[in-house]
C-alpha atoms as a PDB file:
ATOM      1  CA  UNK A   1       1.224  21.744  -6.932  1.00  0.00           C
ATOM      2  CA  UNK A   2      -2.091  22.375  -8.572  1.00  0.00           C
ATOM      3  CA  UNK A   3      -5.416  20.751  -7.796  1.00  0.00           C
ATOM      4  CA  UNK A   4      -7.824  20.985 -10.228  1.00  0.00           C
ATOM      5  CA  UNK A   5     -11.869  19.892  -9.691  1.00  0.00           C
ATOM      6  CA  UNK A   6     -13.186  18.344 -12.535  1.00  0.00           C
ATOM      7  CA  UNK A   7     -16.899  18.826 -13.112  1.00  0.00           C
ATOM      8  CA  UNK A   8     -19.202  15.661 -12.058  1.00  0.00           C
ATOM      9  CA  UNK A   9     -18.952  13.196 -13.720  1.00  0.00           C
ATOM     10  CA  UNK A  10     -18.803   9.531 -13.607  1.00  0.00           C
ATOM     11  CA  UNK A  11     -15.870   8.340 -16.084  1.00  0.00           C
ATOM     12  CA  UNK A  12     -13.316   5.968 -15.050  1.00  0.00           C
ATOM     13  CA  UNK A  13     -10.097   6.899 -14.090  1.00  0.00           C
ATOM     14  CA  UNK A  14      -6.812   6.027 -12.136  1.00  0.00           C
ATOM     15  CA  UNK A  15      -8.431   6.662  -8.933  1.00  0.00           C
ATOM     16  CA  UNK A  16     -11.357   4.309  -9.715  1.00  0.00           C
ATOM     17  CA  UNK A  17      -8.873   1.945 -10.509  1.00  0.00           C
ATOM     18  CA  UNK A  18      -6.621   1.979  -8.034  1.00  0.00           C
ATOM     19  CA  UNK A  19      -9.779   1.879  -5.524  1.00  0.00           C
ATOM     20  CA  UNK A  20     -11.312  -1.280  -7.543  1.00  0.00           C
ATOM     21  CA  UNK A  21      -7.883  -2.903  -7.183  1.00  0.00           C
ATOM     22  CA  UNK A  22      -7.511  -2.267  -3.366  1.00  0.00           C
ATOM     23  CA  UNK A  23     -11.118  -3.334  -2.711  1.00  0.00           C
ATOM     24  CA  UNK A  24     -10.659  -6.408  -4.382  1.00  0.00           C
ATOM     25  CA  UNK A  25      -6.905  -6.957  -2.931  1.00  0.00           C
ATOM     26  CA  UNK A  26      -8.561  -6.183   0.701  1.00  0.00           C
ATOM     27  CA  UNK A  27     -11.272  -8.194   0.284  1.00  0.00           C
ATOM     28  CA  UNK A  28      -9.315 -11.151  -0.442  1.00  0.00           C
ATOM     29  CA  UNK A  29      -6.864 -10.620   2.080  1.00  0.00           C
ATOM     30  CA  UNK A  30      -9.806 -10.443   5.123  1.00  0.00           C
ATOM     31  CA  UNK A  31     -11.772 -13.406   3.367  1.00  0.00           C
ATOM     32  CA  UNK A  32      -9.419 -15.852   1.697  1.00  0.00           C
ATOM     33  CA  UNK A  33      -6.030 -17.090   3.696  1.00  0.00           C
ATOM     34  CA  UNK A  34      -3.977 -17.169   0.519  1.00  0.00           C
ATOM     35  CA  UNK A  35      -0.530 -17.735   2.774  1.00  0.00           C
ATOM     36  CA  UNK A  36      -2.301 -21.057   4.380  1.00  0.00           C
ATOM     37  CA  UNK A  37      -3.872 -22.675   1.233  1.00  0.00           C
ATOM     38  CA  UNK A  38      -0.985 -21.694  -1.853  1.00  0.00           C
ATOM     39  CA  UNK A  39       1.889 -24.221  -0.158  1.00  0.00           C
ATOM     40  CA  UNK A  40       4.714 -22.058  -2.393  1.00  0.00           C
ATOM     41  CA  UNK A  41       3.317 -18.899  -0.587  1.00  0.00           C
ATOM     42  CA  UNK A  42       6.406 -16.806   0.951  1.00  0.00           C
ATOM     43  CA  UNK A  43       9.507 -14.729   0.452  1.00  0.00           C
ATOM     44  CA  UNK A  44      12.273 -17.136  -1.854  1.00  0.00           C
ATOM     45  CA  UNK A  45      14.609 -15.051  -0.474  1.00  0.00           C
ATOM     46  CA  UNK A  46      13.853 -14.738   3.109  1.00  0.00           C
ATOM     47  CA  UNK A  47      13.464 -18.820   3.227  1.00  0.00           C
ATOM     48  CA  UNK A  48      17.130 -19.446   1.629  1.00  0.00           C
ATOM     49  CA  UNK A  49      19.178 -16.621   3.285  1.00  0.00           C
ATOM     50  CA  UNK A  50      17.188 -15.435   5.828  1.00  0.00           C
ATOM     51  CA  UNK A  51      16.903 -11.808   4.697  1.00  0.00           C
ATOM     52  CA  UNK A  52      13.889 -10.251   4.174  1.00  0.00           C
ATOM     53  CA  UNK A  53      12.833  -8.824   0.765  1.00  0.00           C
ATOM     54  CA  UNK A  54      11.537  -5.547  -0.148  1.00  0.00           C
ATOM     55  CA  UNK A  55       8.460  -6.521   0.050  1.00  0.00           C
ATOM     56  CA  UNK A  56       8.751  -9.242   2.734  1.00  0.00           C
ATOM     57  CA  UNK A  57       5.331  -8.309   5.416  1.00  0.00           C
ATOM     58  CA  UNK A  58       2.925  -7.270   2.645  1.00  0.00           C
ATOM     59  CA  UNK A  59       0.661 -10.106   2.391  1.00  0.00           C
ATOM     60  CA  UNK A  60       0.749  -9.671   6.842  1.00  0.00           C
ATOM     61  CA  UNK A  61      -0.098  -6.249   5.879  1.00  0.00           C
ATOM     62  CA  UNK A  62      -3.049  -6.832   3.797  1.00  0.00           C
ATOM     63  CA  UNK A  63      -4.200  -9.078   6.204  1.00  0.00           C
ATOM     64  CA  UNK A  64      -3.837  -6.846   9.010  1.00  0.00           C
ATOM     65  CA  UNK A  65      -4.887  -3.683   7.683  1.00  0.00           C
ATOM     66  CA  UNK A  66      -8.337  -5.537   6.493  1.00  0.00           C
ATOM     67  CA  UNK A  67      -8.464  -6.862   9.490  1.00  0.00           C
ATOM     68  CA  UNK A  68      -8.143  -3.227  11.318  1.00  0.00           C
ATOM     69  CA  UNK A  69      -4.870  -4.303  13.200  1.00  0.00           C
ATOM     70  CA  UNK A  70      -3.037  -1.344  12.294  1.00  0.00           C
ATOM     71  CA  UNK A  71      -0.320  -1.228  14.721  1.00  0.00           C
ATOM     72  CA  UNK A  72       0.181  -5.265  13.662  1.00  0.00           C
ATOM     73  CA  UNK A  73       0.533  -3.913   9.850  1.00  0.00           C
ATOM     74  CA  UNK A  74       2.672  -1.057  10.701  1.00  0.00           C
ATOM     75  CA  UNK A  75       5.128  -3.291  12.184  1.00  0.00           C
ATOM     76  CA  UNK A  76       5.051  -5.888   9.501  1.00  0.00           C
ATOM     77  CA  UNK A  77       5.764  -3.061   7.258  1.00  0.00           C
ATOM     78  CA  UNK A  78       5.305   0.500   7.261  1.00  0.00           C
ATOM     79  CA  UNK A  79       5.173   1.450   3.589  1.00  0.00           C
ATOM     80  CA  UNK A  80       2.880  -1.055   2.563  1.00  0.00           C
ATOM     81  CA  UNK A  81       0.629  -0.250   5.583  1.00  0.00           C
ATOM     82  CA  UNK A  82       0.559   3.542   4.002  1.00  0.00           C
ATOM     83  CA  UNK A  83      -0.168   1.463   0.827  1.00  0.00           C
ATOM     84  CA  UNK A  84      -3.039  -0.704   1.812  1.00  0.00           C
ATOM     85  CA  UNK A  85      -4.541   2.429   3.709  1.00  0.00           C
ATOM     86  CA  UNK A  86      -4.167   4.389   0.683  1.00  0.00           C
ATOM     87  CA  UNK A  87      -5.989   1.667  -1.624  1.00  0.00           C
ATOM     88  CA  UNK A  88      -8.668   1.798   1.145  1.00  0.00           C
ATOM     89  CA  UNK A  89      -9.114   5.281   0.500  1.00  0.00           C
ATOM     90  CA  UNK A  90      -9.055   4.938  -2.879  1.00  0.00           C
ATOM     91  CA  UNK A  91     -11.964   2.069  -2.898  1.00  0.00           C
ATOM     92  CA  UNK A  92     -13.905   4.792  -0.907  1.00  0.00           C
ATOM     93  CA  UNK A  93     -13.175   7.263  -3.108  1.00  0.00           C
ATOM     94  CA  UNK A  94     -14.166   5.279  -6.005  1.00  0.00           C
ATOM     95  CA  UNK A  95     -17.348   4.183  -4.531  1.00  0.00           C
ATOM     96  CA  UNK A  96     -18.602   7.804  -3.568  1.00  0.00           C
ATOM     97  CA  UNK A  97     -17.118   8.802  -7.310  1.00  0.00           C
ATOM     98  CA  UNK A  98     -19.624   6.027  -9.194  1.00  0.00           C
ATOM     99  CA  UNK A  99     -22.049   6.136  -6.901  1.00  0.00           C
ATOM    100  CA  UNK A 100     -22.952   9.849  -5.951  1.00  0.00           C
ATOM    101  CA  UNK A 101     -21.088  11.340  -9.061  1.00  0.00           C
ATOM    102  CA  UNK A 102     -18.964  13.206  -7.125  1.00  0.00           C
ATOM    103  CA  UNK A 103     -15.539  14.452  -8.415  1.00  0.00           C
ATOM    104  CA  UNK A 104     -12.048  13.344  -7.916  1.00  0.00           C
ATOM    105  CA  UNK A 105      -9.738  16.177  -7.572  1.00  0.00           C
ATOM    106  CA  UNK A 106      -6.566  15.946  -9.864  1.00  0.00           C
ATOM    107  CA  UNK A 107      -3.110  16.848  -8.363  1.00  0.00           C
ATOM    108  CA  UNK A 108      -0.518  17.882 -11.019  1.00  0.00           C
ATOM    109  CA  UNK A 109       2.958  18.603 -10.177  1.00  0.00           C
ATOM    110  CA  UNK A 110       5.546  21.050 -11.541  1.00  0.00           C
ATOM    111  CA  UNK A 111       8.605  19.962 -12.709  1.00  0.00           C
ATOM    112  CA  UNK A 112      10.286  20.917  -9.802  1.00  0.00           C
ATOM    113  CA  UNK A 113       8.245  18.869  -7.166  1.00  0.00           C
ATOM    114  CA  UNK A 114       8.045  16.037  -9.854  1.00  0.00           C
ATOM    115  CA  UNK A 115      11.765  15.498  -9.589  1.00  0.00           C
ATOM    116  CA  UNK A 116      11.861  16.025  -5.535  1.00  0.00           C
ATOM    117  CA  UNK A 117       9.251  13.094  -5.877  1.00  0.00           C
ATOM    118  CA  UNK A 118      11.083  11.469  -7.379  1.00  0.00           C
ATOM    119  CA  UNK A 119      14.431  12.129  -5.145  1.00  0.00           C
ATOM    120  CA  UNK A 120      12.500  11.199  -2.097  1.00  0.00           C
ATOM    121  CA  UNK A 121      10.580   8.343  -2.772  1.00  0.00           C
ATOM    122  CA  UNK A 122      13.745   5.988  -3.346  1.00  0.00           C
ATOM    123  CA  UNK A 123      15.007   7.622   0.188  1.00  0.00           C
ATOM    124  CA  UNK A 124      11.513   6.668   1.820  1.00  0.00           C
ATOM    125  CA  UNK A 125      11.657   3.349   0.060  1.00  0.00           C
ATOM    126  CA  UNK A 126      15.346   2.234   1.602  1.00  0.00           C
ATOM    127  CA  UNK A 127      14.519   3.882   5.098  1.00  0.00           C
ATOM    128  CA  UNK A 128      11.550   0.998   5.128  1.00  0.00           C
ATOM    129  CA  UNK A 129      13.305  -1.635   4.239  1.00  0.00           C
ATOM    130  CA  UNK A 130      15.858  -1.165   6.347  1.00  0.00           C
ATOM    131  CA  UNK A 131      13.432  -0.969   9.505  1.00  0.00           C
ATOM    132  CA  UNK A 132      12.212  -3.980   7.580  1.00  0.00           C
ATOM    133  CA  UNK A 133      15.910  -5.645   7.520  1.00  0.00           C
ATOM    134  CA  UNK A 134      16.415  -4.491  11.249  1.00  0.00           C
ATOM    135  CA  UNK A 135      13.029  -5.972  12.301  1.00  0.00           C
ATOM    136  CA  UNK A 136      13.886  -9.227  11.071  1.00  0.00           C
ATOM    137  CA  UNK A 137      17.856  -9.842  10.868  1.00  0.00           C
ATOM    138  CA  UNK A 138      18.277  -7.523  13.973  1.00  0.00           C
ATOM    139  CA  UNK A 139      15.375  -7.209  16.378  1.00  0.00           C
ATOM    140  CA  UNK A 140      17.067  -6.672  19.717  1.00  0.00           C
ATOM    141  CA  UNK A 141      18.066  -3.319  18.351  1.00  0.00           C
ATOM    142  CA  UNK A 142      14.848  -1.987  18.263  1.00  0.00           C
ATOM    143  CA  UNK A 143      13.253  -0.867  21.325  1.00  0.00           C
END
């Protein structure tokens, strides 16, 4: 892995994004209650068959994590709680990027950590959502 420091600037770019998406995402989730007012709000899947989705507990997350109930998101759904926090950081990041000019360091991978990435996000990705399956279908199990 190699980080490289750009020099200061204030262009645009995937962080500033990311961070402009997560502000506005968080923002709506601690100011508007999208779940109460949109009637068809909810998982399809968990309403018909009782399983949860993949992402069943994200919109509790978003809620929670704006909210600063961290422990409440992390059991709604660990994943997206690392998410939401990390779209929180971004927002920061892009705010003290446009604002002070200050530069966003850029992580590249080699090939070889690329593909572990890649290996061990899936992994990471079924491990939550089957504490999210177990948490829901199963919750005497969990101590």
């Amino acid at each position: 892995m190699k980080v490289f420091i750009p020099p200061r600037n204030r262009r645009l770019g995937t962080v500033d994004y990311m961070g402009l998406m997560g502000l506005v995402g968080l923002l709506v989730a601690r100011y508007i209650p999208v779940a109460r007012i949109i009637p068809f709000w909810g998982c399809v899947l968990r309403e018909r068959t009782g399983w949860p989705c993949l992402g069943c507990g994200l919109t509790r997350v978003a809620d929670r994590v704006s909210h600063f109930n961290f422990e409440g998101a992390w059991e709604a759904n660990p994943l997206g709680t690392v998410a939401a926090l990390l779209f929180a950081l971004a927002a920061v990041a892009m705010v003290v990027h446009l604002v002070f000019a200050v530069p966003i360091p850029e992580i590249r991978l080699s090939a070889k950590e690329w593909r572990a990435f890649q290996v061990v996000m899936p992994v990471i990705v079924l491990v939550n959502y089957a504490y999210v399956v177990v948490k829901t279908r199963f919750p005497h199990l969990l101590l």
